[in-house]
Protein backbone atom coordinates (compact mmCIF):
# COMPACT_ATOMS: atom_id res chain seq x y z
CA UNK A 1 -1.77 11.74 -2.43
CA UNK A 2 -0.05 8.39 -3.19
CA UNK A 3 1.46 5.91 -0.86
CA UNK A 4 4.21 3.72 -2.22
CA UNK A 5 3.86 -0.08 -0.21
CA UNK A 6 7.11 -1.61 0.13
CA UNK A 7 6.55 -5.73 1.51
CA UNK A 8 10.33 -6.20 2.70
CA UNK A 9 9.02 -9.53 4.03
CA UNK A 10 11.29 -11.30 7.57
CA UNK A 11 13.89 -8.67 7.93
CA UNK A 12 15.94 -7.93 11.08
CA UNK A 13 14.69 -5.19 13.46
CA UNK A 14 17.18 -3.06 13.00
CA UNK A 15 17.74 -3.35 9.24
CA UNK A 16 14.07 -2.61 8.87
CA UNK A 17 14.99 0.78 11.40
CA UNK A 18 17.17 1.98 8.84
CA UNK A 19 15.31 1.07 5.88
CA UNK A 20 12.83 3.25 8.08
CA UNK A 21 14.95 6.29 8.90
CA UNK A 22 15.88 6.40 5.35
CA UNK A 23 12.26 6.38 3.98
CA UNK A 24 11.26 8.87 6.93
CA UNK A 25 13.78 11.31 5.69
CA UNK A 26 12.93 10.76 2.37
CA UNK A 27 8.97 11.92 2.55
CA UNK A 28 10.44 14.32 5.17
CA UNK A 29 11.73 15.66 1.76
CA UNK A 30 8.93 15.75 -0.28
CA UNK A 31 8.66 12.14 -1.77
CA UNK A 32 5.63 10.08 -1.64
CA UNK A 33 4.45 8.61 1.36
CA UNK A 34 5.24 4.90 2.36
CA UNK A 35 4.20 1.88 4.10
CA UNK A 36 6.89 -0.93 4.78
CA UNK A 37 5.46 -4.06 6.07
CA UNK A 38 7.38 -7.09 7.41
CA UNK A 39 8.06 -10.02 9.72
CA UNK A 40 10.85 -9.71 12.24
CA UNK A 41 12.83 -12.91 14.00
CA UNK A 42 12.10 -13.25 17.63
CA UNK A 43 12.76 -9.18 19.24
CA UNK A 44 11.21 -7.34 22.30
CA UNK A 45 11.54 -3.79 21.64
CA UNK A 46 11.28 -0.89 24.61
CA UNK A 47 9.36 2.02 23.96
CA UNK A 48 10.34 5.77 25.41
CA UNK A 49 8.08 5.09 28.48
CA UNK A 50 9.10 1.45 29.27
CA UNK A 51 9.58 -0.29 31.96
CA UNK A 52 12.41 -2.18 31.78
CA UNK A 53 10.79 -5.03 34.52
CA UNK A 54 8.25 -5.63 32.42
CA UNK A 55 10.53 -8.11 30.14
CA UNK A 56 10.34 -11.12 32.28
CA UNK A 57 13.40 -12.88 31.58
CA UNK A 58 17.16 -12.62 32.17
CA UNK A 59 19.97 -12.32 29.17
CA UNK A 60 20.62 -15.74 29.54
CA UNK A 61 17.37 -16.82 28.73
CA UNK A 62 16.96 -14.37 26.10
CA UNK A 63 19.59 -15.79 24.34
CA UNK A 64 18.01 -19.21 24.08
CA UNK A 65 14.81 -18.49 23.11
CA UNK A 66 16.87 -16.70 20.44
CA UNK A 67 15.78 -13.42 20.96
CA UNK A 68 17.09 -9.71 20.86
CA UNK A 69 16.16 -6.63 22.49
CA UNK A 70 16.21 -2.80 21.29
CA UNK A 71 15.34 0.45 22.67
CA UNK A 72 13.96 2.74 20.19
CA UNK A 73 11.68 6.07 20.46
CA UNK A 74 8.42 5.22 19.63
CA UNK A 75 5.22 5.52 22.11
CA UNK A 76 4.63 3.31 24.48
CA UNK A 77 6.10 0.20 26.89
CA UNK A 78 7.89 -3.01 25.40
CA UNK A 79 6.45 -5.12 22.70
CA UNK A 80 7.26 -8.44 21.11
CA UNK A 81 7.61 -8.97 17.19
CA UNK A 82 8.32 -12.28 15.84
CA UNK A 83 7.63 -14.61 12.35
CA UNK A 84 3.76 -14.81 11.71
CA UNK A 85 3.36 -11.30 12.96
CA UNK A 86 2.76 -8.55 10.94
CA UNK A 87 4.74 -5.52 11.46
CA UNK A 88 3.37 -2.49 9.43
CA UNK A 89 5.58 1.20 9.46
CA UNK A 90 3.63 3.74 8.07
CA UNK A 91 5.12 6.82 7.74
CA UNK A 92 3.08 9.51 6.36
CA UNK A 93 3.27 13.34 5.91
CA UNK A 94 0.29 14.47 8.62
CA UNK A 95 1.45 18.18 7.86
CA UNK A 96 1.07 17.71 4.26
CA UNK A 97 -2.52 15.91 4.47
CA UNK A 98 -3.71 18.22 7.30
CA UNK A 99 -4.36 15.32 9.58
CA UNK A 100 -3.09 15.57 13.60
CA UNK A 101 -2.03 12.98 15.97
CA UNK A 102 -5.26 11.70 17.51
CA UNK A 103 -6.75 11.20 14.23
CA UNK A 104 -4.14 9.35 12.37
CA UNK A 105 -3.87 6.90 15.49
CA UNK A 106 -7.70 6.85 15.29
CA UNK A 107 -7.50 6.00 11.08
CA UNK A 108 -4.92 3.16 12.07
CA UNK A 109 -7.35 1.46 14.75
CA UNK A 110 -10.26 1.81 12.28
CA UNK A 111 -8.25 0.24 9.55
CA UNK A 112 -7.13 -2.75 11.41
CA UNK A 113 -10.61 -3.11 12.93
CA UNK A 114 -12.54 -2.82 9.64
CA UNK A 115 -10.14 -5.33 8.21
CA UNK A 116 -10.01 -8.12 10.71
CA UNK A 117 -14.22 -7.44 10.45
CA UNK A 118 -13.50 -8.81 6.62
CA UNK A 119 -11.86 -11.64 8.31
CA UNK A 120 -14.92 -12.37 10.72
CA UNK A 121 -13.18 -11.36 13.86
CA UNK A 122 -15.28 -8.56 15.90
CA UNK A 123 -12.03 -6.30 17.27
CA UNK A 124 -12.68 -2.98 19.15
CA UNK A 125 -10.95 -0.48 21.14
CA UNK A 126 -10.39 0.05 24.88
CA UNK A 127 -10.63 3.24 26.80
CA UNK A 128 -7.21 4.40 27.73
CA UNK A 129 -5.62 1.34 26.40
CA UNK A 130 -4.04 1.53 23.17
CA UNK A 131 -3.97 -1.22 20.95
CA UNK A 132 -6.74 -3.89 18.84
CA UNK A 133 -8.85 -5.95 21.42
CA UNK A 134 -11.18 -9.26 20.69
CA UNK A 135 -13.38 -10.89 23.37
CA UNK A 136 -16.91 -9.63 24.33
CA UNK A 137 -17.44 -9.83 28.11
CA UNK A 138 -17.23 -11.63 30.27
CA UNK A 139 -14.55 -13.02 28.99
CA UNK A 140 -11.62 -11.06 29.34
CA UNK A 141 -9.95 -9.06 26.65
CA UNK A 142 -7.77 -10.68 24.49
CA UNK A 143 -5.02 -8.15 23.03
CA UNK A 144 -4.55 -9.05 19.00
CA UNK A 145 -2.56 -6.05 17.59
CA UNK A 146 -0.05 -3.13 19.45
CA UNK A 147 0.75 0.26 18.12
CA UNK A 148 3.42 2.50 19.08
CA UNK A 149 4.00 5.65 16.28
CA UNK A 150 6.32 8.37 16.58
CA UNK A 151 5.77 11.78 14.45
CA UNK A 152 9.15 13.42 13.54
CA UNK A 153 8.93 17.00 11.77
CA UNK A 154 5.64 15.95 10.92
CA UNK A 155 5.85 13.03 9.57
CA UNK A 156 4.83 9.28 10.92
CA UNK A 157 7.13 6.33 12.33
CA UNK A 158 6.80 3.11 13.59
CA UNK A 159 2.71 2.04 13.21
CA UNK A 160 1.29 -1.09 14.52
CA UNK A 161 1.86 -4.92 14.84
CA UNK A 162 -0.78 -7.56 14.07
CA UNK A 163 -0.63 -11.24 15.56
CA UNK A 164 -1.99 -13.02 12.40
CA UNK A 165 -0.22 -17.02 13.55
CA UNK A 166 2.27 -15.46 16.30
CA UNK A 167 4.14 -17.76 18.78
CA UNK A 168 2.27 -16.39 21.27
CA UNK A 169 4.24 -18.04 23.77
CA UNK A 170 7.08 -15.37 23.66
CA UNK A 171 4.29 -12.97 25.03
CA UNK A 172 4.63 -14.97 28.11
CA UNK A 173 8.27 -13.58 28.90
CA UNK A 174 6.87 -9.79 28.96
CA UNK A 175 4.37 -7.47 30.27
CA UNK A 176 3.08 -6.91 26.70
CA UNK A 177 2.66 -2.57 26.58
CA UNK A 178 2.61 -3.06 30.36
CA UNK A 179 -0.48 -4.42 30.98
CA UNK A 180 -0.70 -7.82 33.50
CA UNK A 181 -4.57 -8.42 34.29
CA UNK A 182 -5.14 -8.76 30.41
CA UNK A 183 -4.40 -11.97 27.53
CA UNK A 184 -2.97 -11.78 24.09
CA UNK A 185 -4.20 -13.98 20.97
CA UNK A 186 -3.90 -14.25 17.04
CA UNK A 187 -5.99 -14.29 14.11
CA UNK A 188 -5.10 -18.40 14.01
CA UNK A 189 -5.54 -18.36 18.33
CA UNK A 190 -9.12 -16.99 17.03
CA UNK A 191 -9.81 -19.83 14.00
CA UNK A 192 -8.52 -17.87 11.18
CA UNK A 193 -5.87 -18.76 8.89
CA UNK A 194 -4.31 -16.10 6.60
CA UNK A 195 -0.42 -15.04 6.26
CA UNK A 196 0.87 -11.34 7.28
CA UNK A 197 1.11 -10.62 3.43
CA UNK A 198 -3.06 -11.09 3.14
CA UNK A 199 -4.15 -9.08 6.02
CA UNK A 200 -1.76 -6.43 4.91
CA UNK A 201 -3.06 -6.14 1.37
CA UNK A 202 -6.83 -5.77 2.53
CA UNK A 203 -5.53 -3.43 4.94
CA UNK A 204 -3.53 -0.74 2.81
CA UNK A 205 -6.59 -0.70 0.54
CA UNK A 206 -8.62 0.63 3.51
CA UNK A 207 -6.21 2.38 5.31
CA UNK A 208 -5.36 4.71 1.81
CA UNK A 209 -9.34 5.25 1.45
CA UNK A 210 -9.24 6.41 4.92
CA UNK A 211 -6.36 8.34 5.03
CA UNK A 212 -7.01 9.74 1.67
C-alpha cells in the first residue's frame, strides 16, 4: 500500500491541524495513506492527559517569547514544537494494513531509532516512558524526539517530533511530556548537523519498509 509524503515545510500549528483533519478524513475514505511533515513557529501543545502546571510560564511571558498554546486530543502531556524541529503526522489506515496500536507506536520508535543510527547517534527506548532517548549511563537520559498519536475510526493522527537543531531553550519553560528528573537535546546538541527535511527523507524510506 502506498503512502503519499506531503513536506508542507514551517506552517502554523493549527493550519497544519486542518491540513491534518482533512487528510485524516480523506484515507478515512479510502485514499492513500499520508505523511505530512513540517516545522512549526514557537507552540506548546497539551495533550488529553496534561497537566496544565507543567507549562512553566505565565501568558505574559508566553507572549514574549512569542509563543502559542493549543489543546488538542492526542496521547500524552504538553510538548513543545518550534523551527529546527521536525514535526512528522502520519496518518495511516491500521484497519486496512492489519496492524494494532502497540505495534504501529513500536514501527514509529524503530524508525526514528534506525534512522538517527544512520546519523551515528545510538537512541533507544525507555520502559514506561514514551518517546526517543540518547545517553548511555551514567549519564542521564537525554530526551531527543516525543510522540503523541491518536487513532480515529482506525486510522492514525498526530506521530512524533524530532529535535534535529531545536532552541532547546523553550524546553526550559515546560515539563516536557511531564517528566522533571530527565534532560532534552538535539541531533546538533549531540554534534550532528542535518535539516528536518534530511532526517525526514531517510526516515519515510524506513518507516514505509517497515510499515509495509
Amino acid at each position: 500500500m502506498s503512502i503519499s509524503i506531503k513536506n508542507i515545510g514551517l506552517t502554523d500549528y493549527v493550519d497544519a491541524l486542518q491540513l491534518q483533519k482533512k487528510t485524516h478524513q480523506a484515507v478515512t475514505d479510502g485514499d492513500s495513506d499520508a505523511m505530512i511533515s513540517c516545522e512549526h513557529p514557537h507552540v506548546f501543545t497539551f495533550g488529553k492527559s496534561a497537566d496544565k502546571n507543567n507549562l512553566l510560564i505565565d501568558s505574559n511571558f508566553l507572549e514574549s517569547i512569542n509563543a502559542t498554546t493549543h489543546q488538542i486530543d492526542r496521547g500524552g502531556d504538553i510538548t513543545y514544537h518550534g523551527p529546527g524541529q521536525l514535526v512528522c503526522y502520519p496518518i495511516i489506515n491500521l484497519r486496512k494494513r492489519g496492524i494494532g496500536v502497540k505495534k504501529y507506536v513500536e514501527i514509529l520508535e524503530e524508525s526514528i531509532i534506525i534512522t538517527l543510527k544512520e546519523f551515528n547517534i545510538d537512541a533507544y527506548q525507555i520502559h514506561n516512558l514514551t518517546g526517543i532517548w540518547v545517553g548511555k549511563k551514567p549519564l542521564t537520559p537525554r530526551k531527543i524526539g516525543a510522540i503523541g498519536i491518536r487513532i480515529k475510526q482506525g486510522v492514525s493522527m498526530h506521530g512524533f517530533a524530532l529535535n534535529i537543531s531545536t532552541n532547546l531553550d523553550y524546553f526550559k519553560y515546560i515539563n516536557p511530556c511531564g517528566i522533571t528528573d530527565k534532560n532534552v537535546t538535539s541531533m546538533l546538541e549531540e554534534g550532528i548537523e542535518c535539516t528536518p527535511n534530511e532526517f525526514f527523507q531517510r526516515f519515510t524510506k524506513t518507516f514505509c519498509k517497515l510499515i509495509s
